[in-house]
Protein backbone atom coordinates (compact mmCIF):
# COMPACT_ATOMS: atom_id res chain seq x y z
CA UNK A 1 -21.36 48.71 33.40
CA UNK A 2 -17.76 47.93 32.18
CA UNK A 3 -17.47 45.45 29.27
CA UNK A 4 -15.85 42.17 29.58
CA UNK A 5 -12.59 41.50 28.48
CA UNK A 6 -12.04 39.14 25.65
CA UNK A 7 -8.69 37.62 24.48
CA UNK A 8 -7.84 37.69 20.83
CA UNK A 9 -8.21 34.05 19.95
CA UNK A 10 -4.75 34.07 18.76
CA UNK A 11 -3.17 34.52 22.44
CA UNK A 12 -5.80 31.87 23.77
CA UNK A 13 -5.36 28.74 21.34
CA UNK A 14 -1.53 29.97 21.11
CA UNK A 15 -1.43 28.60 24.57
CA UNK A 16 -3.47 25.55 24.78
CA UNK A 17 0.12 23.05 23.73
CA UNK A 18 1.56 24.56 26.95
CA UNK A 19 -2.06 23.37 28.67
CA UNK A 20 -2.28 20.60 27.18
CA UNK A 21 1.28 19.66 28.62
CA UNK A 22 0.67 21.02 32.03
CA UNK A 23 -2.25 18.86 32.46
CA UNK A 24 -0.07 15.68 30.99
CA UNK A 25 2.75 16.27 33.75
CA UNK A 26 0.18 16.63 36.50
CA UNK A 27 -1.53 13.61 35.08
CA UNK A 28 2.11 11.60 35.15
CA UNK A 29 2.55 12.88 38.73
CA UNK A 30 -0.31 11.91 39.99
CA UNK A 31 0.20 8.22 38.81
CA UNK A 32 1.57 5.96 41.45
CA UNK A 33 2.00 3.26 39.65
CA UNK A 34 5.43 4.51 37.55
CA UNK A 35 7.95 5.02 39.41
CA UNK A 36 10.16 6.84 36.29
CA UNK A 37 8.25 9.87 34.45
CA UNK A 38 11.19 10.98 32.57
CA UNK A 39 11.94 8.88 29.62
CA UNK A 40 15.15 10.54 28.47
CA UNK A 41 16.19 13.57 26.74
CA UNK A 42 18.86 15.68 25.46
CA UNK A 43 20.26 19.25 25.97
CA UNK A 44 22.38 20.98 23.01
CA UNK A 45 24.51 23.96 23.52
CA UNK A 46 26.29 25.70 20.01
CA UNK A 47 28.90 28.28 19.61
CA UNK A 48 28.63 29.68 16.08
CA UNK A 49 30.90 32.20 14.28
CA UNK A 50 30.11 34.12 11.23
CA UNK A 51 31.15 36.91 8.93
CA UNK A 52 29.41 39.38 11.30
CA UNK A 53 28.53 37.82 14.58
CA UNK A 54 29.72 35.18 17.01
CA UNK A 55 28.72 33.85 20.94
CA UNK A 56 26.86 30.65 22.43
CA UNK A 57 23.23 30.28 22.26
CA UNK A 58 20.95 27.76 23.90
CA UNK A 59 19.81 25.29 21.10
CA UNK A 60 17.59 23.08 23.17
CA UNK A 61 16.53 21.59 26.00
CA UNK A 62 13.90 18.26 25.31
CA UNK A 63 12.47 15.77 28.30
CA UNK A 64 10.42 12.98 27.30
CA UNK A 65 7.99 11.75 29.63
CA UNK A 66 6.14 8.17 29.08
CA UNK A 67 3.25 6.88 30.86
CA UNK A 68 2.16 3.22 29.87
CA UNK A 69 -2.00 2.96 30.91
CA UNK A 70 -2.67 -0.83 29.90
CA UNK A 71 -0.67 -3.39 27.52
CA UNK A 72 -1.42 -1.39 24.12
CA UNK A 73 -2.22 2.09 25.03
CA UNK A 74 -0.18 4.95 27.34
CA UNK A 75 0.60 8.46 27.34
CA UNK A 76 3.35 10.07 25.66
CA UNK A 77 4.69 13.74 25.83
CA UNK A 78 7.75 16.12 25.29
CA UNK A 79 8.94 19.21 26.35
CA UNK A 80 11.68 21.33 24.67
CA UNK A 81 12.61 24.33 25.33
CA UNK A 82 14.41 26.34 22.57
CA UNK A 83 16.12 29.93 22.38
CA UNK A 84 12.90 31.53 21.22
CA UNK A 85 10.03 29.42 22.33
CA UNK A 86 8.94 26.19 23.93
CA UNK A 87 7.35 23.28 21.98
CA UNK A 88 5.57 20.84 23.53
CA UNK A 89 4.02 17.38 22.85
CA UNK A 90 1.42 15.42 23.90
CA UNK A 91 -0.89 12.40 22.40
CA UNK A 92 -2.64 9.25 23.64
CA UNK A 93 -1.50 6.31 21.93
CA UNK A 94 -3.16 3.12 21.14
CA UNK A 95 -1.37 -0.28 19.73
CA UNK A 96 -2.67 -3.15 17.64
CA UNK A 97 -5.42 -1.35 16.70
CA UNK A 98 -5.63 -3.43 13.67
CA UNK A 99 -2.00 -5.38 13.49
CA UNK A 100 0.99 -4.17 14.51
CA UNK A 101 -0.25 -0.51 14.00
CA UNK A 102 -0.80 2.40 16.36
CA UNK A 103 -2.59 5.65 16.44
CA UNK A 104 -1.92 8.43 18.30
CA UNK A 105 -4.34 11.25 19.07
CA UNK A 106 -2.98 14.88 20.27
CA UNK A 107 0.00 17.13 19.38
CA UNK A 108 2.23 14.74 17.60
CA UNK A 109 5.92 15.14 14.91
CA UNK A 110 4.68 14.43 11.21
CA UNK A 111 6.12 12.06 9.37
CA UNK A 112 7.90 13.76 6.02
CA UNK A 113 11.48 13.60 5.71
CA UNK A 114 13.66 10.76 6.48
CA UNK A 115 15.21 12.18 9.86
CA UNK A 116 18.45 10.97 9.16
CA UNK A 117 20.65 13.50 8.26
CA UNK A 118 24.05 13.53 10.55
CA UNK A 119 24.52 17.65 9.79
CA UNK A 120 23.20 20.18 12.60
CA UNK A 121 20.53 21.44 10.99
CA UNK A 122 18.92 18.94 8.79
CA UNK A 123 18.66 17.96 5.33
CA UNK A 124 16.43 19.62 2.49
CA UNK A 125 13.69 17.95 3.23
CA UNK A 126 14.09 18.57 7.23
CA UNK A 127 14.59 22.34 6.41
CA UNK A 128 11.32 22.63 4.27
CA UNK A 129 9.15 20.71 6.81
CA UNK A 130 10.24 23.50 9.27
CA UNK A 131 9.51 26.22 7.45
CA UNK A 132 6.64 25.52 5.72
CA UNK A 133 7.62 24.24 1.99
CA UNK A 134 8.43 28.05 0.76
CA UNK A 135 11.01 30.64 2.09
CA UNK A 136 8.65 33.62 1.44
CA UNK A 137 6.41 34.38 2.54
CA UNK A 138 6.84 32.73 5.93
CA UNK A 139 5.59 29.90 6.95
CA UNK A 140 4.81 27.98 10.32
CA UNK A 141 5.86 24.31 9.12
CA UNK A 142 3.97 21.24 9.24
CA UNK A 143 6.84 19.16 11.79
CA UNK A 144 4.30 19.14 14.00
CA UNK A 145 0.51 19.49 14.67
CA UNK A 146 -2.74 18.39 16.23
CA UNK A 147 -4.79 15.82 15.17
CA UNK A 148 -4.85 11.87 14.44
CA UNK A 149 -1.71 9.93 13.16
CA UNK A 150 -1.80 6.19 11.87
CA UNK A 151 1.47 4.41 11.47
CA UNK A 152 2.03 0.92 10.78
CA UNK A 153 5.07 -1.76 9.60
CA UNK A 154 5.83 -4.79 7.76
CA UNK A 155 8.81 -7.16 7.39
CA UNK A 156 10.13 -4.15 4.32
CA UNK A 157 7.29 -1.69 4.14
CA UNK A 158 6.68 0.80 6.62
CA UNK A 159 3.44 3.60 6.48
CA UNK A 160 2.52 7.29 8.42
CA UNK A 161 0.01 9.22 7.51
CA UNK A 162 -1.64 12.01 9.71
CA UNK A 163 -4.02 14.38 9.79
CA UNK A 164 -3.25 17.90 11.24
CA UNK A 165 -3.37 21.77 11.65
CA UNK A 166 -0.61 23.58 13.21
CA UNK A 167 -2.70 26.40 14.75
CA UNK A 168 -6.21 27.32 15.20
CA UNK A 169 -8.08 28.48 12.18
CA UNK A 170 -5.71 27.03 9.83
CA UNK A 171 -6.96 24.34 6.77
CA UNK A 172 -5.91 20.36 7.95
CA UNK A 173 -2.25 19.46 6.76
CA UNK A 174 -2.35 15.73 5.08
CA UNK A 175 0.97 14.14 5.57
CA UNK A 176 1.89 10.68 4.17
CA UNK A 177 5.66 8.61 4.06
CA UNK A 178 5.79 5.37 2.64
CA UNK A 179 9.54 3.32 3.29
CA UNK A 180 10.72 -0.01 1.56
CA UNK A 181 13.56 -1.99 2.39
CA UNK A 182 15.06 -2.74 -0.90
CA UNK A 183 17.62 -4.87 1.21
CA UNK A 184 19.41 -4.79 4.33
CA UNK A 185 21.21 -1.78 3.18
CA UNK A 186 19.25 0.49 0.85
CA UNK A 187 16.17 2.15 1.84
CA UNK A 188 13.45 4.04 -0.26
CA UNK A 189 11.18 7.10 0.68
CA UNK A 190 8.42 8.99 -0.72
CA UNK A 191 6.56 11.63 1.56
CA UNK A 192 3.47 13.43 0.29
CA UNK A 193 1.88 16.75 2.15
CA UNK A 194 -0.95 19.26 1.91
CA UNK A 195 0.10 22.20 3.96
CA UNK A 196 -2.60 24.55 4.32
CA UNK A 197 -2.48 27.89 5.28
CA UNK A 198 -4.37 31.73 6.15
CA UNK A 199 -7.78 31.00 4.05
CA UNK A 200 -7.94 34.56 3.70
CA UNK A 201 -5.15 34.91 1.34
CA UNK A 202 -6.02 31.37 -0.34
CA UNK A 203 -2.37 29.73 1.06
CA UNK A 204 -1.01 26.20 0.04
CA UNK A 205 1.80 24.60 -0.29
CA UNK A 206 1.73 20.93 -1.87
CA UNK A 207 5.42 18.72 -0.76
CA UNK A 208 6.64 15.78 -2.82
CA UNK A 209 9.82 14.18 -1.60
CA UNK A 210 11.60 10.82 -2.71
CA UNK A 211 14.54 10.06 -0.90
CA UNK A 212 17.44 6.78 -0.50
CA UNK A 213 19.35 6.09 2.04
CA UNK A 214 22.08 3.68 1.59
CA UNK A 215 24.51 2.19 4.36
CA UNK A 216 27.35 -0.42 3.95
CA UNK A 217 29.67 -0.87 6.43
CA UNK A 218 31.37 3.04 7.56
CA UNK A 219 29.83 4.49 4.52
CA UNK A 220 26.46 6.37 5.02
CA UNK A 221 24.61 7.83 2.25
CA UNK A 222 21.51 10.35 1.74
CA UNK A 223 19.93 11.65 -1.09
CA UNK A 224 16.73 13.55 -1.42
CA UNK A 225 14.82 15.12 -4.32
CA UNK A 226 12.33 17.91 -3.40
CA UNK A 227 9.33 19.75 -4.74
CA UNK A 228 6.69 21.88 -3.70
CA UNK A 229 4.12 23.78 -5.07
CA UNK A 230 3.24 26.87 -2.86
CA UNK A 231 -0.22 29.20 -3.84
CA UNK A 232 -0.18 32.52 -2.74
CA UNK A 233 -3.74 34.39 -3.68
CA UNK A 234 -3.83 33.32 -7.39
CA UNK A 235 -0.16 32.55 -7.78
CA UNK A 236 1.73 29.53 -8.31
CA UNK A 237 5.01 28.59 -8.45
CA UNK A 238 6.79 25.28 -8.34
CA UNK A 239 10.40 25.03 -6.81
CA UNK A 240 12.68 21.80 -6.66
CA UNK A 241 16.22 20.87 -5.16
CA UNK A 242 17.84 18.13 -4.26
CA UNK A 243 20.64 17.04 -1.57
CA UNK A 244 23.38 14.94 -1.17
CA UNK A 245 25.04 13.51 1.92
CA UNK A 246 27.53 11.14 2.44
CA UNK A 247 29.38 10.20 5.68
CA UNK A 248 32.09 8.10 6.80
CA UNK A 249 32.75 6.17 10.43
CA UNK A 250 36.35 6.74 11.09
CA UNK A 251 35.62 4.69 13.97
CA UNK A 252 32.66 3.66 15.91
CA UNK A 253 33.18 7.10 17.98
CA UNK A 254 34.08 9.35 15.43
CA UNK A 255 32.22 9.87 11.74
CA UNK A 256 33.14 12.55 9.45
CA UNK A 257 30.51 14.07 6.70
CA UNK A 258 29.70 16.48 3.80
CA UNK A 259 26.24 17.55 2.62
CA UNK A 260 25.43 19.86 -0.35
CA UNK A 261 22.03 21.65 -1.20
CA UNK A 262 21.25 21.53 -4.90
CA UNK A 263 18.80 24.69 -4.67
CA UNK A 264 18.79 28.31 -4.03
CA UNK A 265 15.66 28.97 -4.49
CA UNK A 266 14.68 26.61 -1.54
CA UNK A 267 17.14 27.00 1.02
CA UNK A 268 20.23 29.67 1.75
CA UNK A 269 22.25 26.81 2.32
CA UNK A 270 24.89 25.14 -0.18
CA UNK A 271 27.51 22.87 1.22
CA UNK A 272 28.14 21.69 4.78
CA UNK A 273 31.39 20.09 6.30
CA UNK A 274 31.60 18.43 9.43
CA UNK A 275 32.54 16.13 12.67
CA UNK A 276 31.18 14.29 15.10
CA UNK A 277 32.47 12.79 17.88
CA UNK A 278 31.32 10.80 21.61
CA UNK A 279 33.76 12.01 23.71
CA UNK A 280 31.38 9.77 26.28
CA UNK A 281 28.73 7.35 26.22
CA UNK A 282 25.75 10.18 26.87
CA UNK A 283 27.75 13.38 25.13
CA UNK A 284 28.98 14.00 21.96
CA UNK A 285 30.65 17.32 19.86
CA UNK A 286 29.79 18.37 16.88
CA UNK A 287 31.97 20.99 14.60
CA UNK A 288 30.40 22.03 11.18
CA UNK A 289 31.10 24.22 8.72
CA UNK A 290 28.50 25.47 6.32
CA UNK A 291 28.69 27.95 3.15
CA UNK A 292 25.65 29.66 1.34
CA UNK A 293 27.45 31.49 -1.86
CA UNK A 294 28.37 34.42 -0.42
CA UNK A 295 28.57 33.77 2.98
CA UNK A 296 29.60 31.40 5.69
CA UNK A 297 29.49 30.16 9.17
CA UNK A 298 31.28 27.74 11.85
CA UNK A 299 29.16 25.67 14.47
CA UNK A 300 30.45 23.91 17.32
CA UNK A 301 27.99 22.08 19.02
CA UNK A 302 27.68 19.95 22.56
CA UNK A 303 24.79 17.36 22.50
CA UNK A 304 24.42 15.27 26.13
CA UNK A 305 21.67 12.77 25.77
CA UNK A 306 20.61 10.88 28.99
């Protein structure tokens, strides 16, 4: 009698985020009463040059779909499609839960970094969460995961925490960011996370990030102080940077900005120079320059949101 086959776990939890969005979208179609599923997106194309290489690549593709089920609680997911893979989304939300809070309760984006860096890639902080807190070894990130997330907001205070694993198997990822309005201007951040990791070789990485964002008039400001602890086996090591970003409107359709990573331990990168521009009200292009030491590279990007 011929034994059953049995799929590593890997390939079978590996595919339940592309389930889990299939049965969303059929669950979104099937619901007559919205008439709109899509609730915007954005598609980015790049051309990048190097010392070595150059050519376009596909950056992204992202549809957000939104399906309201009552006054305080819906449906929201999101597709993207990337060069290499496809990343989805997908939670039940709830609001008021206990005042002006909500929960959501899927595959969600953690909370970490401030999100509002103008360069291609991201800030420090951005870069960290998507690799995992340490360049080596590799990590899978904690940007997103499964699990619960609580956020909630005041008149200056503003809280996310969530609890989360990226894949099957792996320990739960705590994630926390705290904001405060000091004024109308200057915000501060702190984000705290436990990124846990492959039990078998005792993996961790611990984040601590305290950032300020500052904005008066055309002048934009970002700065953001970094550092984890990552445990490999019996190893630790702690590694910190910083970054610096400042950006100036030249008008309300152009802005023109500079970033430069204080670590290179951390990240490869080192300084970044670039412009942005909305040549229309739903598409914008985006030129950057970035240098690492020893090398460089040139990025010219299309974003059309809609």
């Amino acid at each position: 009698m011929p034994k059953p086959i049995r799929l590593p776990k890997e390939i079978i939890f590996k595919n339940l985020s592309a389930l889990l969005l299939s049965f969303l979208l059929l669950f979104l179609m099937s619901s007559s009463s919205h008439a709109s599923l899509v609730d915007g997106g954005d598609l980015k194309v790049r051309f990048s040059i190097d010392a070595d290489n150059s050519g376009f690549s596909f950056e992204d593709l992202t549809l957000n779909f939104n399906a309201g089920l009552g006054a305080k609680d819906g449906i929201k997911g999101e597709f993207s499609y990337g060069a290499f893979e496809v990343e989805t989304i997908a939670y039940y939300y709830i609001k008021d839960v206990i005042y002006e809070d909500e929960v959501n309760i899927g595959r969600f984006s953690i909370d970490w970094a401030s999100a509002s860096s103008e360069t291609i890639n991201g800030s420090l902080a951005q870069k960290l969460q998507r690799q995992g807190g340490t360049t080596a070894p590799a990590d899978s990130g904690f940007y997103k995961g499964v699990g619960v997330k609580y956020k909630t907001a005041f008149d200056n205070f503003a809280l996310v925490t969530s609890v989360s694993n990226h894949h099957f198997g792996d320990g739960a990822d705590l994630a926390g960011r705290g904001s405060f309005h000091l004024n109308p201007d200057l915000q501060i951040g702190v984000g705290v996370a436990s990124i846990n990791r492959a039990r078998g070789i005792n993996a961790n990485d611990f984040g601590l990030l305290i950032d300020a964002g500052y904005r008066t008039g055309p002048l934009h400001l970002l700065c953001e102080v970094v550092s984890i602890n990552s445990r490999r086996h019996n190893d630790t090591e702690t590694k910190t940077g910083f970054y610096v970003e400042a950006a100036y409107e030249l008008s309300k359709k152009s802005l023109l900005y500079g970033g430069f990573y204080g670590t290179e331990s951390l990240t490869g990168d080192l300084l970044v120079v670039g412009y942005k521009a909305d040549i229309t009200p739903h598409t914008a292009v985006q030129g950057e320059i970035g240098n690492a030491r020893d090398n460089w590279r040139l990025t010219l990007g299309l974003n059309v949101n809609f």
